[in-house]
Protein backbone atom coordinates (compact mmCIF):
# COMPACT_ATOMS: atom_id res chain seq x y z
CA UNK A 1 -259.53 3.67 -66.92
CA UNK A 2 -260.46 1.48 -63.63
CA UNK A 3 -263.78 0.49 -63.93
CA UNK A 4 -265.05 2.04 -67.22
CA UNK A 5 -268.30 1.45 -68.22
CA UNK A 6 -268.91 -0.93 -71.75
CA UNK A 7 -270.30 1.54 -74.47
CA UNK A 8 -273.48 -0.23 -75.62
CA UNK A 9 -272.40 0.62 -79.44
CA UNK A 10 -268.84 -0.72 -78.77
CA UNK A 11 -267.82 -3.59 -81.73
CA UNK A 12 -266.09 -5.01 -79.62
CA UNK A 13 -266.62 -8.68 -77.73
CA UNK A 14 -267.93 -7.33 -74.61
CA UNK A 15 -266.84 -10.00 -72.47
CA UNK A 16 -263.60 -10.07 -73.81
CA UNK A 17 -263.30 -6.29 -73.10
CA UNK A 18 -264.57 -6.97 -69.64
CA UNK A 19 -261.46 -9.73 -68.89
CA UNK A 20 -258.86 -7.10 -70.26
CA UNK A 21 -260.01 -4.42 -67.76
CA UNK A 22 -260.16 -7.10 -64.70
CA UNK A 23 -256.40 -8.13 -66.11
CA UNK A 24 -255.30 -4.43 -65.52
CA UNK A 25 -257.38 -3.98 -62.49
CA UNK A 26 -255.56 -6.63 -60.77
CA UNK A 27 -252.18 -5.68 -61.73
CA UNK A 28 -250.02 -3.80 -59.03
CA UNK A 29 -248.29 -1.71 -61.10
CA UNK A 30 -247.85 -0.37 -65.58
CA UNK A 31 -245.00 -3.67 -65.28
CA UNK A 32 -247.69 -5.98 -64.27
CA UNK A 33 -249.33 -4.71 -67.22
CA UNK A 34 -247.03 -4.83 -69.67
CA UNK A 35 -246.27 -8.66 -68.66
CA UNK A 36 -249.81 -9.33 -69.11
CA UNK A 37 -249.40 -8.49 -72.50
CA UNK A 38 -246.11 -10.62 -73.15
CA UNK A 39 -247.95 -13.51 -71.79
CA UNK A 40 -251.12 -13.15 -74.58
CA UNK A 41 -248.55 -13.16 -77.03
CA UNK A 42 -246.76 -16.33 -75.81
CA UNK A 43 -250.16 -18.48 -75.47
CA UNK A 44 -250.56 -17.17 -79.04
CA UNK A 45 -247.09 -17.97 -80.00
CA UNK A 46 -247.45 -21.57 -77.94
CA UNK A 47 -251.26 -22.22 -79.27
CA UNK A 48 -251.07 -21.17 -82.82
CA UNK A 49 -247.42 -21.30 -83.90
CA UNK A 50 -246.61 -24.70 -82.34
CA UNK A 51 -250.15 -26.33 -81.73
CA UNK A 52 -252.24 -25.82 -84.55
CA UNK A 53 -252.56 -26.66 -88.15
CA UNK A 54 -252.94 -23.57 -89.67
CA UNK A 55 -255.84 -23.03 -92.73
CA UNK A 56 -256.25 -19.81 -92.98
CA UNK A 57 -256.04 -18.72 -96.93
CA UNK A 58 -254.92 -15.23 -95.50
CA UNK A 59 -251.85 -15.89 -93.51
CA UNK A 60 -248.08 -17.54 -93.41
CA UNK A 61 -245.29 -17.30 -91.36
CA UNK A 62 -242.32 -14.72 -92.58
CA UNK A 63 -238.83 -16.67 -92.12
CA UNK A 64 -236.81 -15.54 -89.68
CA UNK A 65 -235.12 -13.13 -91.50
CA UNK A 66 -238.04 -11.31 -92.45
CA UNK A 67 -239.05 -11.46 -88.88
CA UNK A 68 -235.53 -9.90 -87.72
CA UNK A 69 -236.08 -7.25 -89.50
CA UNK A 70 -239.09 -6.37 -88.43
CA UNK A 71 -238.17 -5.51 -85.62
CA UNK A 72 -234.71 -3.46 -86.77
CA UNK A 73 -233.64 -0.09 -85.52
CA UNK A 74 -234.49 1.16 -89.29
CA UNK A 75 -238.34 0.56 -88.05
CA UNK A 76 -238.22 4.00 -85.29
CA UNK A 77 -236.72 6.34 -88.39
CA UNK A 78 -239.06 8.77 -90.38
CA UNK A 79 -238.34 8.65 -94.16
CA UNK A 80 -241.38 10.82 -95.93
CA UNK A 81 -241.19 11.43 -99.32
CA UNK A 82 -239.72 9.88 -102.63
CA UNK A 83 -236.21 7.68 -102.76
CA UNK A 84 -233.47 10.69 -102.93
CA UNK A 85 -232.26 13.74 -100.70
CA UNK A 86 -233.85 16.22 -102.44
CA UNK A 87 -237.24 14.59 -102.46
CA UNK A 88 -237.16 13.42 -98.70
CA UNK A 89 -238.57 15.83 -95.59
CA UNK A 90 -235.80 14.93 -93.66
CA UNK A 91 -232.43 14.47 -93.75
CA UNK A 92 -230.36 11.25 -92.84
CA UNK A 93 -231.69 9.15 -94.76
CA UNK A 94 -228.56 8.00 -97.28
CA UNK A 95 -228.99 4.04 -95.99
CA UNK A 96 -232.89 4.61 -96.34
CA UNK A 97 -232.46 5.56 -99.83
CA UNK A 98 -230.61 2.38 -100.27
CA UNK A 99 -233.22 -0.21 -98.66
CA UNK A 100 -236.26 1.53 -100.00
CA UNK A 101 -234.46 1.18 -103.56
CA UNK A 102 -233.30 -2.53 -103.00
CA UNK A 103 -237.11 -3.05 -102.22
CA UNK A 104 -238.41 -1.83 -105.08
CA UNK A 105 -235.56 -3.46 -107.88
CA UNK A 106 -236.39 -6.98 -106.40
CA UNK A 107 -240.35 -6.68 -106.87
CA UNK A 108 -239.60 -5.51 -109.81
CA UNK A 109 -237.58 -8.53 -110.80
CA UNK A 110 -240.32 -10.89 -108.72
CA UNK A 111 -242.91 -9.38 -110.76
CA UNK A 112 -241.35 -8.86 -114.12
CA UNK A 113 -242.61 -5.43 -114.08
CA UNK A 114 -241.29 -2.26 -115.34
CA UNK A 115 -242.74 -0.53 -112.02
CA UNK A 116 -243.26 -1.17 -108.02
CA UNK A 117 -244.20 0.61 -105.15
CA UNK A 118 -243.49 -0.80 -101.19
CA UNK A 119 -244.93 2.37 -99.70
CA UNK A 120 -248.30 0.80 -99.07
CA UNK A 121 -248.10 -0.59 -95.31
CA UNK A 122 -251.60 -2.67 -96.16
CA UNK A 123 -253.08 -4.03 -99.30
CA UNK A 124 -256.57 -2.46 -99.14
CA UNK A 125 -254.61 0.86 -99.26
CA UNK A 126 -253.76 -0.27 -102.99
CA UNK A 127 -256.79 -0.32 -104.10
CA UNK A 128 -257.47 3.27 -102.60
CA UNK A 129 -254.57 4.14 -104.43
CA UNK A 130 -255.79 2.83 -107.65
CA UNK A 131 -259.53 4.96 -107.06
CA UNK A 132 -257.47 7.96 -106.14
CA UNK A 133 -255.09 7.63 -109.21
CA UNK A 134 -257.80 7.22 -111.88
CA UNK A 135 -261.67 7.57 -110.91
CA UNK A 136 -263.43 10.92 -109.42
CA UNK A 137 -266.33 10.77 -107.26
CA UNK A 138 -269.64 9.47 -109.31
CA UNK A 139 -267.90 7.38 -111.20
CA UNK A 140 -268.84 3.87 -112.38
CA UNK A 141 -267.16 0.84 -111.68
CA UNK A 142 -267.66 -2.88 -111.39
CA UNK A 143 -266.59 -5.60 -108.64
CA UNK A 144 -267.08 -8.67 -107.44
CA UNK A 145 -269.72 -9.29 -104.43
CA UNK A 146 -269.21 -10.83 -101.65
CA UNK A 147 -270.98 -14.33 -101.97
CA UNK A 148 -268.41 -14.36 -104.90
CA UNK A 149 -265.22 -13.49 -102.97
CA UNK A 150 -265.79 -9.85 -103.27
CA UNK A 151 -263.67 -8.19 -100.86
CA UNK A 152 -265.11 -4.25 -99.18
CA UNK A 153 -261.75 -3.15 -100.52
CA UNK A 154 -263.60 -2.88 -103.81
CA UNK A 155 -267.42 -2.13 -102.16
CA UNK A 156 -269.49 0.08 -101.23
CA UNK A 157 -268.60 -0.22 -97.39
CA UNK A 158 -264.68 -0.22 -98.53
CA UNK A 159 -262.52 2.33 -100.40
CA UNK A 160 -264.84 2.26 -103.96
CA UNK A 161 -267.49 3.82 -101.37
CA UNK A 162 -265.57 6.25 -99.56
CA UNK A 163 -264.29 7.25 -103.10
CA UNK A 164 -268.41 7.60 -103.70
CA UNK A 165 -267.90 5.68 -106.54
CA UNK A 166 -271.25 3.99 -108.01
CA UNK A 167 -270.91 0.15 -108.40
CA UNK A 168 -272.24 -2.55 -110.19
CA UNK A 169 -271.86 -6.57 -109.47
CA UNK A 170 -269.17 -8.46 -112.21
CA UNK A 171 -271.71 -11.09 -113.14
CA UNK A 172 -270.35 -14.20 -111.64
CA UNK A 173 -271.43 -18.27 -112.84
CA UNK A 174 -272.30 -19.94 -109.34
CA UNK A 175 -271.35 -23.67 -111.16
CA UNK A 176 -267.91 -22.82 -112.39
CA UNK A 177 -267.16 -20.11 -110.20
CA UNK A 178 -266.03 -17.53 -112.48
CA UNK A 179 -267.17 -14.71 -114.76
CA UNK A 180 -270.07 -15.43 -116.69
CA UNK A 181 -268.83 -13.61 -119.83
CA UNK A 182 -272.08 -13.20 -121.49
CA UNK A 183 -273.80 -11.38 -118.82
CA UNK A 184 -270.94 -8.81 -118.19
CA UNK A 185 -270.67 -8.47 -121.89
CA UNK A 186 -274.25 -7.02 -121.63
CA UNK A 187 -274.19 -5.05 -118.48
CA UNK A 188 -270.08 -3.41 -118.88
CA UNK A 189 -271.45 -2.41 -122.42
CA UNK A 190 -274.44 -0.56 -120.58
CA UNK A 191 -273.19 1.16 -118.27
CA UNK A 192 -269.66 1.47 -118.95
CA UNK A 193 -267.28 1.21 -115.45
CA UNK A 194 -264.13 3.41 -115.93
CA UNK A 195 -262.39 0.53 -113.88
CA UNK A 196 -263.03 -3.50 -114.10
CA UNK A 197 -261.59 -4.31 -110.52
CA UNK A 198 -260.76 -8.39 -110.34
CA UNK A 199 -260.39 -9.37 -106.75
CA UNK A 200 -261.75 -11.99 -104.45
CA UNK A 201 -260.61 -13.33 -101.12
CA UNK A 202 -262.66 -16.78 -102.20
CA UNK A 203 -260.47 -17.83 -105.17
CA UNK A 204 -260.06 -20.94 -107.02
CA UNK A 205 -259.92 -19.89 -110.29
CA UNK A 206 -258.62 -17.74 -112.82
CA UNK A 207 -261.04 -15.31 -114.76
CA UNK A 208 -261.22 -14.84 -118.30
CA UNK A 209 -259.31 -11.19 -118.55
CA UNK A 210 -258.06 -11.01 -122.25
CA UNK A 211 -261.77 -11.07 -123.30
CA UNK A 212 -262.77 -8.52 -120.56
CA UNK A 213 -259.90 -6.10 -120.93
CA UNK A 214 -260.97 -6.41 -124.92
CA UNK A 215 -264.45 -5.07 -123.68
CA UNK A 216 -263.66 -2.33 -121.68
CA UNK A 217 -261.76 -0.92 -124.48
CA UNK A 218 -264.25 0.23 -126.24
CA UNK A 219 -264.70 2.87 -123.95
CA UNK A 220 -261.46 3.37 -122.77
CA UNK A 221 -262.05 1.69 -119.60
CA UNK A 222 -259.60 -0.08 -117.25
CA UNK A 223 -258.91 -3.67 -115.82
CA UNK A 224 -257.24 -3.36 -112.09
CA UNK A 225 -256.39 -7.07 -110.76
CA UNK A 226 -256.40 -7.19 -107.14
CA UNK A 227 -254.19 -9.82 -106.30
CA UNK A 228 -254.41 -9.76 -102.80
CA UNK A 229 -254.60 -13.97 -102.17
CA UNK A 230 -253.27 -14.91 -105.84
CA UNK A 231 -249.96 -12.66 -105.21
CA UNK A 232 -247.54 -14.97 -104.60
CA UNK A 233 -249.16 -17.24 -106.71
CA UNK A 234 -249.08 -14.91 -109.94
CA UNK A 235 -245.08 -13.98 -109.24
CA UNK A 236 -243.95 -17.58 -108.70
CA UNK A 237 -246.02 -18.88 -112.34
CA UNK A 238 -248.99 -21.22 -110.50
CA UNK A 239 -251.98 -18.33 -111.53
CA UNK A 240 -252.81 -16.31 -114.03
CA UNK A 241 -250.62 -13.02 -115.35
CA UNK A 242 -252.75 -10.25 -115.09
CA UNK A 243 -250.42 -7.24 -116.46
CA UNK A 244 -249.79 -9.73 -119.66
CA UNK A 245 -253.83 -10.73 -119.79
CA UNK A 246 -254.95 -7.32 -119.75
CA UNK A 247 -254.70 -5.47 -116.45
CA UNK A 248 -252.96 -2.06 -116.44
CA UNK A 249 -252.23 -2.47 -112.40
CA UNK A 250 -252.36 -5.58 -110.48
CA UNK A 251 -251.75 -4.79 -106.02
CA UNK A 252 -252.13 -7.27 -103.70
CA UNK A 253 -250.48 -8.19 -100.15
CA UNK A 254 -247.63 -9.55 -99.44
CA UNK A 255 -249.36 -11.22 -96.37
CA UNK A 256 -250.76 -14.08 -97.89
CA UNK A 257 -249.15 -16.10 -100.48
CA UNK A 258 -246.08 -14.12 -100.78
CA UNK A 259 -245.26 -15.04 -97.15
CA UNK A 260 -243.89 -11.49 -96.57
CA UNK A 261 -244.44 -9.10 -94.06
CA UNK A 262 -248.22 -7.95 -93.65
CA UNK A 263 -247.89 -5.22 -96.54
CA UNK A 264 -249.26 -3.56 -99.48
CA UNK A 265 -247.73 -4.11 -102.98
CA UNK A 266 -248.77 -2.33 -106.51
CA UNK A 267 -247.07 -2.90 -109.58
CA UNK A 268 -247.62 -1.91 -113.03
CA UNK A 269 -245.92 -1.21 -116.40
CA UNK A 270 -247.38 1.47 -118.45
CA UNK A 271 -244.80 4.72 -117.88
CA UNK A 272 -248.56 6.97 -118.09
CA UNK A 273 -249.78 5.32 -115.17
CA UNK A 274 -246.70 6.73 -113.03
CA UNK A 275 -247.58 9.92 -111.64
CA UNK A 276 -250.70 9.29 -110.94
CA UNK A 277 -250.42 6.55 -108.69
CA UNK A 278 -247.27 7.99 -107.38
CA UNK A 279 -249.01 11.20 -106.40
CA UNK A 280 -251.91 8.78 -104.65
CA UNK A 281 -249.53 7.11 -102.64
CA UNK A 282 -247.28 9.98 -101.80
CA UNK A 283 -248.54 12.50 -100.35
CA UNK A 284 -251.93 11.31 -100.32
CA UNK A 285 -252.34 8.31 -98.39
CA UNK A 286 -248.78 7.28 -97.15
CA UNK A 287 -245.78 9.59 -95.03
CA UNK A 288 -243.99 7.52 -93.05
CA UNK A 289 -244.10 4.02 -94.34
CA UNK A 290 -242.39 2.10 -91.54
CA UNK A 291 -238.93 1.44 -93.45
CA UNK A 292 -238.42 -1.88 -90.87
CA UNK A 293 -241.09 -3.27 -93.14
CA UNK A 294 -239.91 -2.33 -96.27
CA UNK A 295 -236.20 -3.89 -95.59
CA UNK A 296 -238.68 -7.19 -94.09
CA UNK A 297 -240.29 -6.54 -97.46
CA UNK A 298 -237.42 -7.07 -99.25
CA UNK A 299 -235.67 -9.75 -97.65
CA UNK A 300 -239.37 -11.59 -98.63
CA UNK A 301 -238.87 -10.43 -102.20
CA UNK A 302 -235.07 -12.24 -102.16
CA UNK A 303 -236.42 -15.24 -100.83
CA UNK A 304 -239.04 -15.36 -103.11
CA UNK A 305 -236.58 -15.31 -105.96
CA UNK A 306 -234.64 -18.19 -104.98
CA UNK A 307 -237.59 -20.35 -103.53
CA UNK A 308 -241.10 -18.96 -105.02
CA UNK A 309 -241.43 -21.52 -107.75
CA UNK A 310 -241.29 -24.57 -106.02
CA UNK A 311 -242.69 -23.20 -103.01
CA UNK A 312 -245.95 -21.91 -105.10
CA UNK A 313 -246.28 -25.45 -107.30
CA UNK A 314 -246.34 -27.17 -103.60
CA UNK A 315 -248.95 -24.92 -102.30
CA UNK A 316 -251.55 -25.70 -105.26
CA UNK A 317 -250.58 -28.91 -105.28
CA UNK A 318 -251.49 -29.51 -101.41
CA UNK A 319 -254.80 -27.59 -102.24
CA UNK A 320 -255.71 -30.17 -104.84
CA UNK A 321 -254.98 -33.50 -103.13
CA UNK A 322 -257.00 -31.49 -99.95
CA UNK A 323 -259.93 -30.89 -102.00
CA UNK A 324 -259.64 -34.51 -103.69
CA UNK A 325 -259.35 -36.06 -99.99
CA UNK A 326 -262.27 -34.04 -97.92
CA UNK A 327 -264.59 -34.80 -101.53
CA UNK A 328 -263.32 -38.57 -100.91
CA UNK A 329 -264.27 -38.19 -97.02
CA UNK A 330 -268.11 -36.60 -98.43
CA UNK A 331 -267.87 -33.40 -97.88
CA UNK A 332 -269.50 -30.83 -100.65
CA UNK A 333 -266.23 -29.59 -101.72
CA UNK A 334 -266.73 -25.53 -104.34
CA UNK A 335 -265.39 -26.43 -108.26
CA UNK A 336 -265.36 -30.25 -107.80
CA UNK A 337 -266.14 -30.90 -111.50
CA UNK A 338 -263.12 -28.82 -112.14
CA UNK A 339 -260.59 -30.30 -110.20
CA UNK A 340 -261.36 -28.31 -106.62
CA UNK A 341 -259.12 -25.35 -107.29
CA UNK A 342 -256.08 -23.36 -109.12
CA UNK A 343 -254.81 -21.55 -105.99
CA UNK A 344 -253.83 -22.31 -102.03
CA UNK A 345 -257.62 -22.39 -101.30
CA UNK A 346 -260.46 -25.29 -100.78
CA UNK A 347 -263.63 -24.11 -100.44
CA UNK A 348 -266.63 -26.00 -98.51
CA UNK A 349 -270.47 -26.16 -98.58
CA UNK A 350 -271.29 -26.70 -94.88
CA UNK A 351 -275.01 -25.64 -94.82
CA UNK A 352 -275.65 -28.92 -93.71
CA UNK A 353 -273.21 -29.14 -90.69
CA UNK A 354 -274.77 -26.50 -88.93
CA UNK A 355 -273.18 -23.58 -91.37
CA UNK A 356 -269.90 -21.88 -91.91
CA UNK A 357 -269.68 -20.00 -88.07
CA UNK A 358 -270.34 -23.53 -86.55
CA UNK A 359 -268.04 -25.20 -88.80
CA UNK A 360 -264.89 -23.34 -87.48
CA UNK A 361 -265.68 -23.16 -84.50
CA UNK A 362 -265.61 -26.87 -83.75
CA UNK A 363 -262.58 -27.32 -85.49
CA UNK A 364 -260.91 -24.74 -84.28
CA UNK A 365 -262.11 -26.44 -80.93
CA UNK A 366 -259.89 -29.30 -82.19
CA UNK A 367 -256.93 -26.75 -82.94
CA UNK A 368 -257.72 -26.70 -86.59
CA UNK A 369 -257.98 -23.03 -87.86
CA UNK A 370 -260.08 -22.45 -90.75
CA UNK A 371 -262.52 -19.56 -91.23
CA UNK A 372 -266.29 -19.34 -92.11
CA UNK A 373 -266.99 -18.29 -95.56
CA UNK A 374 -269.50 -16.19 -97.93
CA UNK A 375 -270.67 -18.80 -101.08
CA UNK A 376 -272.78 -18.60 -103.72
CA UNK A 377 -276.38 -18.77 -102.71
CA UNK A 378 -275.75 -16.82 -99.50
CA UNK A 379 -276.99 -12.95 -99.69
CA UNK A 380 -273.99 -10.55 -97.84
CA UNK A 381 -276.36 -9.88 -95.05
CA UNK A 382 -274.92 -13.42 -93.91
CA UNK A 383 -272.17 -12.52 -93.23
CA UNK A 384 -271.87 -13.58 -89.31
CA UNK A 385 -273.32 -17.16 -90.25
CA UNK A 386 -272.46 -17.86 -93.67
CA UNK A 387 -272.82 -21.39 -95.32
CA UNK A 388 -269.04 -21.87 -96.31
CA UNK A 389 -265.94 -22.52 -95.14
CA UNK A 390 -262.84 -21.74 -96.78
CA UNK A 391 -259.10 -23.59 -96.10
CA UNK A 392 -255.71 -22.49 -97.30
CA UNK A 393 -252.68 -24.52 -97.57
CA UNK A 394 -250.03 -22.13 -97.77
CA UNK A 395 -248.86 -22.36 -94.26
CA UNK A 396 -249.19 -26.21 -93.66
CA UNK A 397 -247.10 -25.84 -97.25
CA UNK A 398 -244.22 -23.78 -95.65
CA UNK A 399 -244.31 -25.88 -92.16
CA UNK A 400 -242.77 -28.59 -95.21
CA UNK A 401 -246.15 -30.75 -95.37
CA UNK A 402 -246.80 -32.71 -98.90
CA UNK A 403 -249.08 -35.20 -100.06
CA UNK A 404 -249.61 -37.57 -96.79
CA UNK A 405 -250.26 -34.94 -94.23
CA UNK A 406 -253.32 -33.03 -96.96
CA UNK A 407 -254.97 -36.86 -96.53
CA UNK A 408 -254.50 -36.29 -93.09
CA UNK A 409 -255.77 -33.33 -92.38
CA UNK A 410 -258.96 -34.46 -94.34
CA UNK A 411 -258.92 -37.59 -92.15
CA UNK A 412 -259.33 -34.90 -89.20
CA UNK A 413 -261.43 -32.53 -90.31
CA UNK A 414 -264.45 -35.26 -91.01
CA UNK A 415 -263.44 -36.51 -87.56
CA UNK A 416 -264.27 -33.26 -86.41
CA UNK A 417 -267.81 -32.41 -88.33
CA UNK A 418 -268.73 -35.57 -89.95
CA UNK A 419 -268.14 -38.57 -87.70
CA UNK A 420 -268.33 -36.30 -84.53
CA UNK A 421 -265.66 -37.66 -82.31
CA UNK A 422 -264.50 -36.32 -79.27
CA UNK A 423 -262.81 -33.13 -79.62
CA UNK A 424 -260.55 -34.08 -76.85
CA UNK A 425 -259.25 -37.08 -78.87
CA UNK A 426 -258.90 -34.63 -82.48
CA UNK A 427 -257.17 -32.35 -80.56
CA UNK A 428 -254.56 -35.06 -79.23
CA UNK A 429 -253.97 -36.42 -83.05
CA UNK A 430 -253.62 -32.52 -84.27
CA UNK A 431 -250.90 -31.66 -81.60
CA UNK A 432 -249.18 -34.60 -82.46
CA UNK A 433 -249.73 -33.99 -86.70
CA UNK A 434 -247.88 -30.06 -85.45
CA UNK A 435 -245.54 -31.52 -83.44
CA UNK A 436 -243.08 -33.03 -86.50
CA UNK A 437 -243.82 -29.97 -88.56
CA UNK A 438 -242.04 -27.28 -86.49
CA UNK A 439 -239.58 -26.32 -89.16
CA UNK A 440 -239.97 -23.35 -91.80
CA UNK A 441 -239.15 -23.88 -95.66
CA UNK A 442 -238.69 -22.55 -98.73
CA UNK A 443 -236.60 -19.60 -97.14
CA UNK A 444 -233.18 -18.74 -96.28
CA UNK A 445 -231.64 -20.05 -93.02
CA UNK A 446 -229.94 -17.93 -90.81
């Protein structure tokens, strides 16, 4: 609407609001408009997927297959209900049938598991799924908090709280950046959780779940792993194996490591566990699952197959000689005295560079994308301006760089918020880093 007001409790960046409406307000006609919104996506396109080295933990770029099928015909067709014509609302849906059920056998085989579900068109939806399936309202459970990776997917201001679900904190070490054992020997044997749920968007370790999913047992409680960063990771052999460790369901997206299409997965093997997450996922939470994404979804899952392995080892590897390099360089580098990290992530400790929020923004400044992070010793209330920042190699890893271009982008990033040099000058030697790196990997070419 021309000239509507900004709503004082809107979320949103006003003043990016304010350029959107002037954008529309000076377009002649709904074509103007729409053109205005092809050329966002090119800058993007130009900017980030050309321009920029890339260090966000949570992203990678789908091959082009993936990304062809994205945007099939498949993607405008309805297809509620299970795999089958007797189970589906609608008719038509014989070829359906066959991608939805191609989807499934390859995570299966990815995963080594007895059962998979694709319905789930994001990841947080998996772990409502899971607190549908097998909790009730009042219930106890225990997560991770958030100056410990602790996603809201698992908090009080995420599914485990809509599901009213009471929760307690997994006692975490802040040194070795993993469960302290002891203390959540003492507190699961007090109060009990029906669920243990495992998942942390700042991870660079594995956690100790044989001797936690012994625990729980004595009350018949349950270890979920949400996999959401360590997906790809735990299917391709570079992480821990959560179903074989302990876990009764691990989800996770196929977003992030997994280099698939943004997308929930959930996987388990127990045959008991079957109706009850089917029935959360169908009809509960999901009815028409956007089948385009579940063919993209698949495609991923084929890939992955043929090129996971290699293309996991690479992406821990690059993590490693990252952390080694920016510790070399002086930065306070999370899980030094254990070798950095076990996943696609390097975590920082810039408290002393002006915090987390400054951090990024500087680099990103110099076309380096990272994101400001939650650490131990920050409280969640800091969330806007939190002391760390957190890097992911699994993009830079796909764009085919190795060992030289990790020392590299260390060499940059203490240009950037150590030595101070002109951003104009980082930006030139970034562009240029991008510029030979312009080809995806570790998928199928078409």
């Amino acid at each position: 609407m021309k000239n509507a007001p900004t709503l004082r409790d809107d979320v949103h960046d006003g003043d990016v609001l304010r350029w959107a409406r002037d954008m529309l307000d000076k377009s002649s006609s709904p074509r103007m408009m729409l053109q205005a919104v092809d050329e966002a996506v090119m800058r993007n396109e130009l900017w980030r997927g050309q321009q920029c080295v890339n260090l966000l933990a949570p992203e990678s770029p789908t091959s082009p297959l993936v990304r062809k099928l994205l945007s099939a015909e498949v993607g405008t067709r309805a297809a509620e209900g299970h795999i089958g014509p007797q189970q589906r609302w609608f008719t038509g849906t014989r070829y359906i049938d066959e991608i939805e059920a191609l989807c499934i056998e390859l995570l299966k085989r990815v995963f080594r598991t007895h059962y998979a579900d694709h319905r789930l068109i994001a990841s947080m939806l998996g772990n409502l799924a899971v607190y549908a399936a097998f909790t009730e309202p009042g219930d106890t459970i225990m997560s991770l908090s958030q100056p410990f990776g602790g996603h809201s997917s698992n908090r009080s201001d995420g599914p485990a709280g809509v599901r009213g679900l009471t929760i307690y904190d997994v006692p975490m070490d802040a040194q070795e950046l993993t469960v302290d054992l002891e203390a959540f020997i003492l507190l699961a044997r007090k109060v009990q959780p029906k669920l243990v749920v495992l998942g942390a968007s700042m991870t660079l370790f594995p956690f100790p779940l044989k001797a936690m999913a012994e625990i729980v047992s004595e009350w018949g409680g349950r270890i979920i792993f949400d996999g959401a960063h360590q997906l790809g990771l735990i299917a391709g052999g570079q992480f821990q194996d959560p179903l074989r460790e302990g876990a009764c369901v691990l989800t996770g997206s196929a977003g992030k490591t997994f280099s698939g299409p943004q997308s929930g997965i959930i996987v388990w093997d127990d045959p008991s566990l079957t109706p009850a997450i089917s029935h959360a996922i169908f009809p509960t939470l999901v009815a028409t699952h956007q089948v385009n994404r579940v063919a993209a979804l698949a495609a991923a899952a084929a890939e992955f197959l043929a090129f996971g392995p290699e293309y996991m080892a690479q992406i821990v590897r690059n993590a490693q000689i990252l952390g080694q390099a920016l510790h070399d360089r002086g930065f306070t580098v999370l899980g030094a005295h254990k070798g950095f990290t076990q996943t696609h992530q390097v975590v920082l400790d810039v408290r002393q560079l002006g915090g987390g929020y400054e951090a990024a923004m500087h680099l990103a400044d110099a076309n380096i994308i990272t994101n400001k992070n939650l650490i131990p010793g920050d409280r969640p209330e800091d969330w806007d301006f939190p002391s760390g920042l957190r890097l992911g190699t699994t993009e830079v890893t796909r764009l085919g760089m190795r060992d030289a271009e990790m020392t590299e982008i260390a060499d940059l990033t203490a240009a950037v918020l150590l030595e101070r040099q002109p951003i104009d000058q980082v930006r030139s030697r970034v562009i240029a880093l991008r510029a030979g790196f312009q080809t995806l990997h570790y998928c199928f070419q078409r």
